[in-house]
N, C-alpha and C. Protein backbone atom coordinates (compact mmCIF):
# COMPACT_ATOMS: atom_id res chain seq x y z
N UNK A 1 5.17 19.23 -122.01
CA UNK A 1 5.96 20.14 -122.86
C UNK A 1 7.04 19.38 -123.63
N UNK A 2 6.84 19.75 -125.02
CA UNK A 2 8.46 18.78 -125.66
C UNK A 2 9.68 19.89 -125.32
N UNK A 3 10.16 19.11 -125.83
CA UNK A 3 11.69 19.13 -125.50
C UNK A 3 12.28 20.35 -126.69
N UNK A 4 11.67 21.66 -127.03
CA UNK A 4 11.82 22.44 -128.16
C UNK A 4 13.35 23.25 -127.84
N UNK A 5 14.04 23.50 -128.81
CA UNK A 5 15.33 24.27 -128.38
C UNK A 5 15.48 25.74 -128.25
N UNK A 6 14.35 26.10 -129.09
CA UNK A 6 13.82 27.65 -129.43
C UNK A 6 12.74 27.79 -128.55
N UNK A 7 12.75 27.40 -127.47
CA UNK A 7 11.61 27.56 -126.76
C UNK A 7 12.18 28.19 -125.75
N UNK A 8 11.08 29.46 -125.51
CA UNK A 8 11.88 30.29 -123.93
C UNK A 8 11.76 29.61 -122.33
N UNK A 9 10.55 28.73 -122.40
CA UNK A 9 10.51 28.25 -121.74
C UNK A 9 11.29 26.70 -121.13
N UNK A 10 11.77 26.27 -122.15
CA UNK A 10 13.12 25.18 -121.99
C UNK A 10 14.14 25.69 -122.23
N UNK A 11 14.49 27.16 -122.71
CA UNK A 11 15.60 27.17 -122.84
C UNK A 11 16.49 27.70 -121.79
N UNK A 12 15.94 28.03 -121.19
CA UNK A 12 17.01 27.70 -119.12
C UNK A 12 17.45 26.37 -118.95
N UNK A 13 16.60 25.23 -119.44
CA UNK A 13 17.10 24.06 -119.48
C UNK A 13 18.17 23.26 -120.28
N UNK A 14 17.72 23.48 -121.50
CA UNK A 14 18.18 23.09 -122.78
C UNK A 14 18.69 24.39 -123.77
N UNK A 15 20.01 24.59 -123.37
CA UNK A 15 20.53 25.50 -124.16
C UNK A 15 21.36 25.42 -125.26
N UNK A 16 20.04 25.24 -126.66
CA UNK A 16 20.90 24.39 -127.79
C UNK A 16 20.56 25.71 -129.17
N UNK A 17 21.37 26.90 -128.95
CA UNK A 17 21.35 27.75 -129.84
C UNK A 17 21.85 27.72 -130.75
């Protein structure tokens, strides 16, 4: 999986709104 910021699934991780 990349590293997407709009992604629901990274975005628990990576919270770059």
């Amino acid at each position: 999986m990349l590293e997407f910021p709009c992604l629901p699934l990274r975005k628990n991780t990576i919270r770059t709104e």
